[in-house]
PDB file of N, CA and C in Angstrom:
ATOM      1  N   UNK A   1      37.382 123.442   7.195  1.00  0.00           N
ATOM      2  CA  UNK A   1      38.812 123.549   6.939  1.00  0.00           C
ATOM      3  C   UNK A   1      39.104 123.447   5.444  1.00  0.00           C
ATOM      4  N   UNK A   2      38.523 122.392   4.603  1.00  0.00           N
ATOM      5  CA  UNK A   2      38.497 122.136   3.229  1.00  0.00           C
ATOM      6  C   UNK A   2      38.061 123.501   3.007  1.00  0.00           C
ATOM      7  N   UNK A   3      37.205 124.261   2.817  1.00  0.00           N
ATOM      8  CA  UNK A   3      36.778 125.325   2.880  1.00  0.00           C
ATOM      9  C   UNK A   3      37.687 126.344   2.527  1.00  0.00           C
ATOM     10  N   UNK A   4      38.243 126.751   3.848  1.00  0.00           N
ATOM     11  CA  UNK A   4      39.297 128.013   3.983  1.00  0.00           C
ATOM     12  C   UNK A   4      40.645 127.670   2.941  1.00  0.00           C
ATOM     13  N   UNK A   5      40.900 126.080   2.483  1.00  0.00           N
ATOM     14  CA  UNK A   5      42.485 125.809   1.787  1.00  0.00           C
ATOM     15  C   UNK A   5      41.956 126.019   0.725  1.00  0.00           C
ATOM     16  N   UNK A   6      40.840 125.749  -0.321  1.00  0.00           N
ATOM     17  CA  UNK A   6      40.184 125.897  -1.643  1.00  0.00           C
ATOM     18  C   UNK A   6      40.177 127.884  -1.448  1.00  0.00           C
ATOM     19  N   UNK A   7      39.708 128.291  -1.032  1.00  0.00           N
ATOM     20  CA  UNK A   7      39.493 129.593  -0.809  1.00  0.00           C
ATOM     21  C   UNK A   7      41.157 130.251  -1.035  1.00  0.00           C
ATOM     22  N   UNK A   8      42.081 129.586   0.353  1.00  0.00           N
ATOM     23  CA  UNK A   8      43.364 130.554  -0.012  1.00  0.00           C
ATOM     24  C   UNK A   8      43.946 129.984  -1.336  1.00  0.00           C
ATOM     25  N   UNK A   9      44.058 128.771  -1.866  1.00  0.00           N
ATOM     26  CA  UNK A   9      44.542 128.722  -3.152  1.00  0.00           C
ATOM     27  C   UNK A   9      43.773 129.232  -4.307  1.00  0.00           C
ATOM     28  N   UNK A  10      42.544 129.484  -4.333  1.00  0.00           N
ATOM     29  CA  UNK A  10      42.096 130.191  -5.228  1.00  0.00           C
ATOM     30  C   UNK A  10      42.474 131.713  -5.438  1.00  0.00           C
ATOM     31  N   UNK A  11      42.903 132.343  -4.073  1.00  0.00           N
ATOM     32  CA  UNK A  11      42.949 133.735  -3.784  1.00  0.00           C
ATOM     33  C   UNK A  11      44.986 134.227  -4.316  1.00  0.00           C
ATOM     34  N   UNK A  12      45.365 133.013  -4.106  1.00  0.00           N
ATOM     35  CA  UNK A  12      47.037 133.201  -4.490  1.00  0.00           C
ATOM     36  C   UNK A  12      46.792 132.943  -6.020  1.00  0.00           C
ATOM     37  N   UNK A  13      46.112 132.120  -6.366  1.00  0.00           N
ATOM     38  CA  UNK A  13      46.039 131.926  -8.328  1.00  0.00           C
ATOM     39  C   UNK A  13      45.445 133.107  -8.808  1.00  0.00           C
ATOM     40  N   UNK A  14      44.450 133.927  -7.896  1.00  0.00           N
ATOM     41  CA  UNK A  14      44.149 135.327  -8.211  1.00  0.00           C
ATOM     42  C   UNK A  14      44.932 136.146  -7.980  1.00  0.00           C
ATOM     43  N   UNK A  15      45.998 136.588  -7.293  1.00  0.00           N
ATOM     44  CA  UNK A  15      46.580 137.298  -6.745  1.00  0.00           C
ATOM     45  C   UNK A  15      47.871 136.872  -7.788  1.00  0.00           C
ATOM     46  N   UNK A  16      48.822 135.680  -8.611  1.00  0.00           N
ATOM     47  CA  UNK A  16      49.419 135.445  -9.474  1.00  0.00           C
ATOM     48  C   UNK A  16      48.930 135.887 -10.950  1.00  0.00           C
ATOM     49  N   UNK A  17      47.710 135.737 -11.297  1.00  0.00           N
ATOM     50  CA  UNK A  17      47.325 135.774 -12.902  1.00  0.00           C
ATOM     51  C   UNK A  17      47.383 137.467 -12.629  1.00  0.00           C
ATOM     52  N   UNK A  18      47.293 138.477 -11.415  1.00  0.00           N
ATOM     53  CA  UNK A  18      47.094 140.149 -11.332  1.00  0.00           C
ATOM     54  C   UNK A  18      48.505 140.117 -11.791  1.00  0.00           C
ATOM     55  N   UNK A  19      49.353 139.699 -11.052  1.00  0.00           N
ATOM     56  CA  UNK A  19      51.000 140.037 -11.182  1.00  0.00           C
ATOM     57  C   UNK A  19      50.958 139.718 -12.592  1.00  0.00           C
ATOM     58  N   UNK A  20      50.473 138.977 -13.420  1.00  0.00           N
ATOM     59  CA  UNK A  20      51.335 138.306 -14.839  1.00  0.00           C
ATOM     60  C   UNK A  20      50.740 139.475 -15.949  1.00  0.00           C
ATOM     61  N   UNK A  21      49.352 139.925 -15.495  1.00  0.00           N
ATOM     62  CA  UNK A  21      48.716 141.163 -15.714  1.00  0.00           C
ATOM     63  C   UNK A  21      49.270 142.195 -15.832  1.00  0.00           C
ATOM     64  N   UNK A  22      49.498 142.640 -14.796  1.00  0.00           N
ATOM     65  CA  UNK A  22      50.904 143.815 -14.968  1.00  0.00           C
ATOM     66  C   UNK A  22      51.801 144.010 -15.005  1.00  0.00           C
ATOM     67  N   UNK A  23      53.095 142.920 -15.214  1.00  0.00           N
ATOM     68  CA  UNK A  23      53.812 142.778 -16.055  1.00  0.00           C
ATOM     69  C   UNK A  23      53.646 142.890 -17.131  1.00  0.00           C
ATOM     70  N   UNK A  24      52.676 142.138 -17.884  1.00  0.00           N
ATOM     71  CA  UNK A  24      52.595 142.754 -19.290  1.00  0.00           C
ATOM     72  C   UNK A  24      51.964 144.101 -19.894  1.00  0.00           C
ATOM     73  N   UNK A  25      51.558 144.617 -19.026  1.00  0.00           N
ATOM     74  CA  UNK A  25      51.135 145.757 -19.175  1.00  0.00           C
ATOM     75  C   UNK A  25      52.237 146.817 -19.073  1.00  0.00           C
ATOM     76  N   UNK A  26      52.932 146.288 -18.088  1.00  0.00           N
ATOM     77  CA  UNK A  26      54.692 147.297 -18.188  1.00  0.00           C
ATOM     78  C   UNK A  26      54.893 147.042 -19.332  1.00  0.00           C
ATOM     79  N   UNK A  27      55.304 145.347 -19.676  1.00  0.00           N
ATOM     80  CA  UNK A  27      55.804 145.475 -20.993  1.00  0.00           C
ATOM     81  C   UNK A  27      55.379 146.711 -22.166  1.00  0.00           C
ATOM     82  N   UNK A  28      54.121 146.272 -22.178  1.00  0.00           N
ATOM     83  CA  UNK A  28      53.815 146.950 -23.427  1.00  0.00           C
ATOM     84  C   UNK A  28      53.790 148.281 -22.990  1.00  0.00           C
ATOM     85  N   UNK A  29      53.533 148.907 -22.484  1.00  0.00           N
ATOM     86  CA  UNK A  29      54.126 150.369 -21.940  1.00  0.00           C
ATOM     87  C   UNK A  29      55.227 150.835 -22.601  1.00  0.00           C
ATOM     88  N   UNK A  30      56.729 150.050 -22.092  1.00  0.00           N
ATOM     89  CA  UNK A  30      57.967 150.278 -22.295  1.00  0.00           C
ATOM     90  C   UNK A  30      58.153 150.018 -23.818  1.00  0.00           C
ATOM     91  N   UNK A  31      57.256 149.334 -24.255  1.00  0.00           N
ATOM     92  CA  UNK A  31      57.660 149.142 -26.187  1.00  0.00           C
ATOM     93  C   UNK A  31      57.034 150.478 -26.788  1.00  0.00           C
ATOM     94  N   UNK A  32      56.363 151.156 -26.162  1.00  0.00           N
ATOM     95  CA  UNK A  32      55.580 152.201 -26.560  1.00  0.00           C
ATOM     96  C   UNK A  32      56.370 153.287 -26.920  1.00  0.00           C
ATOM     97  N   UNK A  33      56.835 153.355 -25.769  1.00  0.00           N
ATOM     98  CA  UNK A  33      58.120 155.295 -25.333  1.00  0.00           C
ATOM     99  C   UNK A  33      58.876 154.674 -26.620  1.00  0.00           C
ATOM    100  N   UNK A  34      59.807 154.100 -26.981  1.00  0.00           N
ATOM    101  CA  UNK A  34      60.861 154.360 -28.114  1.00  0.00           C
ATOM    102  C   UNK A  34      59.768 154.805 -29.044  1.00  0.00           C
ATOM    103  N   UNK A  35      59.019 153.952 -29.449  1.00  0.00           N
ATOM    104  CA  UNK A  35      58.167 154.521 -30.734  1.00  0.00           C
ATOM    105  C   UNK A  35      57.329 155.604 -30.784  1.00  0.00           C
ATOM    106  N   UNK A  36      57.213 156.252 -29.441  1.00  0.00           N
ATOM    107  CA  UNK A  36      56.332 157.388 -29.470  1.00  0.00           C
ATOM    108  C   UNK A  36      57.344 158.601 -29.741  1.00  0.00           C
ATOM    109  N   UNK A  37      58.733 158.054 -29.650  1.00  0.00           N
ATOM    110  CA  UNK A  37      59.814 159.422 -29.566  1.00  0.00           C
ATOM    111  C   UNK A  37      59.754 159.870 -31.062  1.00  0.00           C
ATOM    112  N   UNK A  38      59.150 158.982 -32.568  1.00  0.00           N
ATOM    113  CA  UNK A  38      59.215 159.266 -33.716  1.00  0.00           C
ATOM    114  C   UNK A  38      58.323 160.210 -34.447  1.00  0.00           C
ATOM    115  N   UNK A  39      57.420 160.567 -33.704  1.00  0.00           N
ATOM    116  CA  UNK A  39      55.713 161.030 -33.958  1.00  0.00           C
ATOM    117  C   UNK A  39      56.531 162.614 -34.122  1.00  0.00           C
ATOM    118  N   UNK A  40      56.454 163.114 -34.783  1.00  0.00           N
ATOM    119  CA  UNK A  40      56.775 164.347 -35.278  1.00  0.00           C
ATOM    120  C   UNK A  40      57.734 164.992 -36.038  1.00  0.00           C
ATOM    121  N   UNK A  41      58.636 163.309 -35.883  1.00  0.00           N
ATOM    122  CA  UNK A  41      59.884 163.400 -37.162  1.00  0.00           C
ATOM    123  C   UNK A  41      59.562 163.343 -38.357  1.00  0.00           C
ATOM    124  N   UNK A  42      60.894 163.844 -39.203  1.00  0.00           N
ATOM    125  CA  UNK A  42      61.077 163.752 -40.316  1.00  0.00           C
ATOM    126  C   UNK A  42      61.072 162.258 -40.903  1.00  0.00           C
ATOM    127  N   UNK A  43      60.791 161.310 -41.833  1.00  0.00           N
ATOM    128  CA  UNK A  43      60.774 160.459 -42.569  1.00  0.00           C
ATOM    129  C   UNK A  43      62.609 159.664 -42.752  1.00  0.00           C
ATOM    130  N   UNK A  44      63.307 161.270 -43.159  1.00  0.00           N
ATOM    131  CA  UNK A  44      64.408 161.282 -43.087  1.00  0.00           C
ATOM    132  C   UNK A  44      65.089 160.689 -41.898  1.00  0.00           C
ATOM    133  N   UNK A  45      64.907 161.294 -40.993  1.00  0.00           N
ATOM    134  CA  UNK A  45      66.031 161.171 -39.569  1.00  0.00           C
ATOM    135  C   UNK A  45      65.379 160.057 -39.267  1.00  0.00           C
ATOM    136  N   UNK A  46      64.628 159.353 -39.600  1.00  0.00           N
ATOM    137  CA  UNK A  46      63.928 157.953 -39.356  1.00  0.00           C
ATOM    138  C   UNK A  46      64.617 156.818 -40.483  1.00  0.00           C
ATOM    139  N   UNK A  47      64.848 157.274 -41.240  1.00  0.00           N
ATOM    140  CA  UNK A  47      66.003 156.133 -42.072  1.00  0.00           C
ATOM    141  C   UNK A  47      66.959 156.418 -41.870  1.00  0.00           C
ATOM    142  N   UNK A  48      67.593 157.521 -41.498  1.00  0.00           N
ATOM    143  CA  UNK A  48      69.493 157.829 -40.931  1.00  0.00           C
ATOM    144  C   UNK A  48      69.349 157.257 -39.552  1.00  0.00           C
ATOM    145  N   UNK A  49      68.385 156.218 -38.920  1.00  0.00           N
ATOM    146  CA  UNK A  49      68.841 155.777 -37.981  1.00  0.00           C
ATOM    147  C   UNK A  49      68.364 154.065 -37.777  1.00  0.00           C
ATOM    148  N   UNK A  50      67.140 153.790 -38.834  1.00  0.00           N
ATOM    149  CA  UNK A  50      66.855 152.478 -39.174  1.00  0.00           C
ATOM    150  C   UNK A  50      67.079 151.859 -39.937  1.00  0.00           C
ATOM    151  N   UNK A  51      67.915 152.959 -40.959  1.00  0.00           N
ATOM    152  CA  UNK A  51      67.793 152.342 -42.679  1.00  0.00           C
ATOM    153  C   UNK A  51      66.786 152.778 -43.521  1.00  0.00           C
ATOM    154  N   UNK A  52      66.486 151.755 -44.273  1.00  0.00           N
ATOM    155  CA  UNK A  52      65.511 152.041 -45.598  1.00  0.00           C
ATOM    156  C   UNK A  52      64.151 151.141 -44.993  1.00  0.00           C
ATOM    157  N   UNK A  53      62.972 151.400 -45.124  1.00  0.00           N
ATOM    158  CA  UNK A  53      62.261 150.349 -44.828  1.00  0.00           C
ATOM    159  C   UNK A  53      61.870 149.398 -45.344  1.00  0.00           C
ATOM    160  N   UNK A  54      61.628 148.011 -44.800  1.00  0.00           N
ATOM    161  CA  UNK A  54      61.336 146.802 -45.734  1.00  0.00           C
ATOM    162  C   UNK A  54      60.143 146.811 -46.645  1.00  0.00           C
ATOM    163  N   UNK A  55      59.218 148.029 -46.740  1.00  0.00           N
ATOM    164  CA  UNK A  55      57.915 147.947 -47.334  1.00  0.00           C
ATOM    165  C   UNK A  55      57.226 149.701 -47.101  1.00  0.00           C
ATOM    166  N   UNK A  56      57.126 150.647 -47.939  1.00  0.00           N
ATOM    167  CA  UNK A  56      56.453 151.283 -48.245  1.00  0.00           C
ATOM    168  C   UNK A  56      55.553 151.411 -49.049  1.00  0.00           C
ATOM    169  N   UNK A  57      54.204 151.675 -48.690  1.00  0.00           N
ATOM    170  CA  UNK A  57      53.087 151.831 -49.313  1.00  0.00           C
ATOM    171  C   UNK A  57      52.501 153.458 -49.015  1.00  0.00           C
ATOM    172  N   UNK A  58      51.922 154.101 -50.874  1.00  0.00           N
ATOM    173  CA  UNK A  58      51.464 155.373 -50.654  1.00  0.00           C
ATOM    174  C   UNK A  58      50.135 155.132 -50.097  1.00  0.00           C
ATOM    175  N   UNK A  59      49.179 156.047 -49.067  1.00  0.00           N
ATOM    176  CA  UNK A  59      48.061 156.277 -48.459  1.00  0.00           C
ATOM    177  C   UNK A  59      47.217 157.226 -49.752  1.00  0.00           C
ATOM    178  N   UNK A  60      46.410 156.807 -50.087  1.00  0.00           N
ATOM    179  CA  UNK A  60      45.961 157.891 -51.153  1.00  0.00           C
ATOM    180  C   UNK A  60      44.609 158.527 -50.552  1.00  0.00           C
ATOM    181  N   UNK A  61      44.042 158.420 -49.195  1.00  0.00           N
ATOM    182  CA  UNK A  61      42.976 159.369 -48.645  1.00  0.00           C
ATOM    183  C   UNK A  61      44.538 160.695 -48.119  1.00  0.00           C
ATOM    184  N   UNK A  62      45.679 160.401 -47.260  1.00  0.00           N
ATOM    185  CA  UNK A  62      46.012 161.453 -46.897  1.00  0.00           C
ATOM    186  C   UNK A  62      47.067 161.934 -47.447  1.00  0.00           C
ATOM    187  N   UNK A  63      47.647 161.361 -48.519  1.00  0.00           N
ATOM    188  CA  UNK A  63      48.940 161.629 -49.185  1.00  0.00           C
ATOM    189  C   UNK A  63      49.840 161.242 -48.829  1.00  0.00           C
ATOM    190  N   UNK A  64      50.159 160.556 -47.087  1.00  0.00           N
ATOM    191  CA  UNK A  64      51.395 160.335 -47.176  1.00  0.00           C
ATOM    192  C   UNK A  64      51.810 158.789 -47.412  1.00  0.00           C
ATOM    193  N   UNK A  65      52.685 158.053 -46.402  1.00  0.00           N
ATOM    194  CA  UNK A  65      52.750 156.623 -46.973  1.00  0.00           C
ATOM    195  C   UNK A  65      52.775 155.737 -45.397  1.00  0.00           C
ATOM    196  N   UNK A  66      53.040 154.542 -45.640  1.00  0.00           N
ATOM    197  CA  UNK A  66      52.878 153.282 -44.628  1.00  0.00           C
ATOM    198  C   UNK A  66      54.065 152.944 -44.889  1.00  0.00           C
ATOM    199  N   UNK A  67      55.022 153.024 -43.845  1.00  0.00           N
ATOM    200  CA  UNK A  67      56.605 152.348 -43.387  1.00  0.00           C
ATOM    201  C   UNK A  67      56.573 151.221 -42.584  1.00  0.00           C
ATOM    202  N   UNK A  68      56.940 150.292 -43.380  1.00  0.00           N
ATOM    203  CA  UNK A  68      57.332 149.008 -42.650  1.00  0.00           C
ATOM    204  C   UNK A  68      58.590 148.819 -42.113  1.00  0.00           C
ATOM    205  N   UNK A  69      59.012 148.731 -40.895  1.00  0.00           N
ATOM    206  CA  UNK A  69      60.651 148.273 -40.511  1.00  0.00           C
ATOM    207  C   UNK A  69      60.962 147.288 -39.867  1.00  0.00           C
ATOM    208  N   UNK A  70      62.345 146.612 -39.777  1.00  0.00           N
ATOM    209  CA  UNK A  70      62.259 145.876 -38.739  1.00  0.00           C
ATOM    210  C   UNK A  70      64.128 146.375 -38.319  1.00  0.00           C
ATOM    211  N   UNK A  71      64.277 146.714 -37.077  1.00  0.00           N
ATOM    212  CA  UNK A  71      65.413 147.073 -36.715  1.00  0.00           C
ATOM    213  C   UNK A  71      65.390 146.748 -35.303  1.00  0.00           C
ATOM    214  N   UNK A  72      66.801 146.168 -35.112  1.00  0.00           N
ATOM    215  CA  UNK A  72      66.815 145.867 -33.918  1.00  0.00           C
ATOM    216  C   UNK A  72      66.436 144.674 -33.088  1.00  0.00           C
ATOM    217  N   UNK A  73      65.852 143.233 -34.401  1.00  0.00           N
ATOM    218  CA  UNK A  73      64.856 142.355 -33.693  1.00  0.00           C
ATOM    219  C   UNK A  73      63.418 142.731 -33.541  1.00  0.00           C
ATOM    220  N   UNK A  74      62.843 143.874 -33.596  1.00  0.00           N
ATOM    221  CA  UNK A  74      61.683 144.324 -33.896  1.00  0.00           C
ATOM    222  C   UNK A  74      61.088 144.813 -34.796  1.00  0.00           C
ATOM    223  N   UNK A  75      59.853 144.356 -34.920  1.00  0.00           N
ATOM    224  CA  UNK A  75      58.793 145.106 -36.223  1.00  0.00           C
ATOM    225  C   UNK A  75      58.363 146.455 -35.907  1.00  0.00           C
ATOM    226  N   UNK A  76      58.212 147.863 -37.102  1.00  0.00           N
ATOM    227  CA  UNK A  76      57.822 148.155 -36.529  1.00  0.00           C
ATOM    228  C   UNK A  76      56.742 149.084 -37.828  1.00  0.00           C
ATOM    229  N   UNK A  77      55.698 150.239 -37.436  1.00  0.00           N
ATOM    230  CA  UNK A  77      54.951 150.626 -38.986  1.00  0.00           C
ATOM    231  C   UNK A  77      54.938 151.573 -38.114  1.00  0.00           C
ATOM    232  N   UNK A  78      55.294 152.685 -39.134  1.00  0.00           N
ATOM    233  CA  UNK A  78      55.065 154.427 -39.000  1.00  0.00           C
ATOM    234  C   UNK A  78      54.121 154.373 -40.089  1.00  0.00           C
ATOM    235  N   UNK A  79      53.465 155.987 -40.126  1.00  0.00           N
ATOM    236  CA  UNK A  79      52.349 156.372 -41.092  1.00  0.00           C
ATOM    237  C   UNK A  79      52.946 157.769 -40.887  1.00  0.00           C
ATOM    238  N   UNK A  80      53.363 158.302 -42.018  1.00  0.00           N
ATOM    239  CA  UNK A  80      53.727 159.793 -42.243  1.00  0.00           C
ATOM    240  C   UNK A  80      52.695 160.628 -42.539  1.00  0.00           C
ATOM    241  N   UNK A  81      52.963 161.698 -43.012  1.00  0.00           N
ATOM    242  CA  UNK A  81      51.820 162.444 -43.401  1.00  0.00           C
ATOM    243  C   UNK A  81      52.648 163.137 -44.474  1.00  0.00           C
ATOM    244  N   UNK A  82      51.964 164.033 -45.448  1.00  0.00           N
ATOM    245  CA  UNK A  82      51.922 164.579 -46.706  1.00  0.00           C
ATOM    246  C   UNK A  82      53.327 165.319 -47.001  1.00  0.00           C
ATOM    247  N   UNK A  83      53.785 165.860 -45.446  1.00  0.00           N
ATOM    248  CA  UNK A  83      54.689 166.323 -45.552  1.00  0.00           C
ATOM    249  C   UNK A  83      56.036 165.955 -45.025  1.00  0.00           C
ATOM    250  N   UNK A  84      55.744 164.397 -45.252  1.00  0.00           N
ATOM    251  CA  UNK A  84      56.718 163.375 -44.853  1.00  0.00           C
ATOM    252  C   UNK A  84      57.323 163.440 -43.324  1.00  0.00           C
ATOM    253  N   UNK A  85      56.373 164.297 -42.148  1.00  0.00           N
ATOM    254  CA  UNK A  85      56.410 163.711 -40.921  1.00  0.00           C
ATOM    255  C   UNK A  85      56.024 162.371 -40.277  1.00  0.00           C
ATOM    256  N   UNK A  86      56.467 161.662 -39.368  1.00  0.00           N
ATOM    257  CA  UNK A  86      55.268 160.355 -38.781  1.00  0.00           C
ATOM    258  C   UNK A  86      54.878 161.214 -38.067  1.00  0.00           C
ATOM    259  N   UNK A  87      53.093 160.940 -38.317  1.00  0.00           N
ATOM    260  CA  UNK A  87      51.837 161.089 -38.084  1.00  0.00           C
ATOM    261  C   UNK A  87      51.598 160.178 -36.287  1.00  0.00           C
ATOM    262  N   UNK A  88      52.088 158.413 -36.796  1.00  0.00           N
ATOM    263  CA  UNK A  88      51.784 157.619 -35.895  1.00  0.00           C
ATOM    264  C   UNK A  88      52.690 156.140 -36.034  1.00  0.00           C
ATOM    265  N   UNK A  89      52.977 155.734 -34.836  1.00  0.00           N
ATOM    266  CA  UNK A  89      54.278 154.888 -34.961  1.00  0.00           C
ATOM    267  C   UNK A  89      54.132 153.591 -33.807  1.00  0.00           C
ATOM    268  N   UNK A  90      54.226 152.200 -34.011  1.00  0.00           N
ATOM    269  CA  UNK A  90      53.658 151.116 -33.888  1.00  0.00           C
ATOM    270  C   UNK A  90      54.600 149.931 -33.447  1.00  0.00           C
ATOM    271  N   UNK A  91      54.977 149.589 -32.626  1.00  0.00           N
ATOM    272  CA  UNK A  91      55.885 148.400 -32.589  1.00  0.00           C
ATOM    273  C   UNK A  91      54.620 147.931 -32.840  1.00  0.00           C
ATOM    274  N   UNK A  92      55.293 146.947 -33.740  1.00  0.00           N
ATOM    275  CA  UNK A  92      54.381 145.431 -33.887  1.00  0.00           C
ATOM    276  C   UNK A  92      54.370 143.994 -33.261  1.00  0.00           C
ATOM    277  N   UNK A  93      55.744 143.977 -32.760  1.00  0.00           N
ATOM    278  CA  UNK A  93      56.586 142.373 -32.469  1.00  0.00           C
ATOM    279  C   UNK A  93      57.442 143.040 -31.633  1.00  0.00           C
TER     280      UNK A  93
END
């Protein structure tokens, strides 16, 4: 009997840490889509809607630069490319 109660409480603490698992895996999913909607914009239409960013740095292997933002309560870093598109775009926080 000790047996089978060690067994089902082990199997519900397994069956809880899966759920807390994929919840955060939604989470981070859902932080993804806003920032993936930036990947082919202009640099421009990316500050007419965040501002200016708190930190740009030039990339000197590809020419373009490293955008730091934080809008909204969130961090976030784009990487443009030469011709001032984002390349690739990052919530951080």
């Amino acid at each position: 009997m000790t047996r089978a109660i060690v067994s089902a409480v082990l199997a519900i603490g397994l069956i809880g840490m899966m759920a807390g698992c994929a919840a955060e895996q939604a989470e981070q999913d859902e932080h993804r889509k806003p920032v993936a909607q930036w990947i082919g914009k202009d640099r421009v239409q990316l500050a007419d809607a965040m501002g200016q960013p708190i930190e740009a740095y030039p990339i000197r292997e590809t020419g373009g630069e490293m955008l730091f933002y934080s809008h909204g309560g969130h961090h976030y870093v784009f990487e443009t490319g030469p011709d001032g598109l984002i390349d690739s775009a990052v919530q951080t926080r």
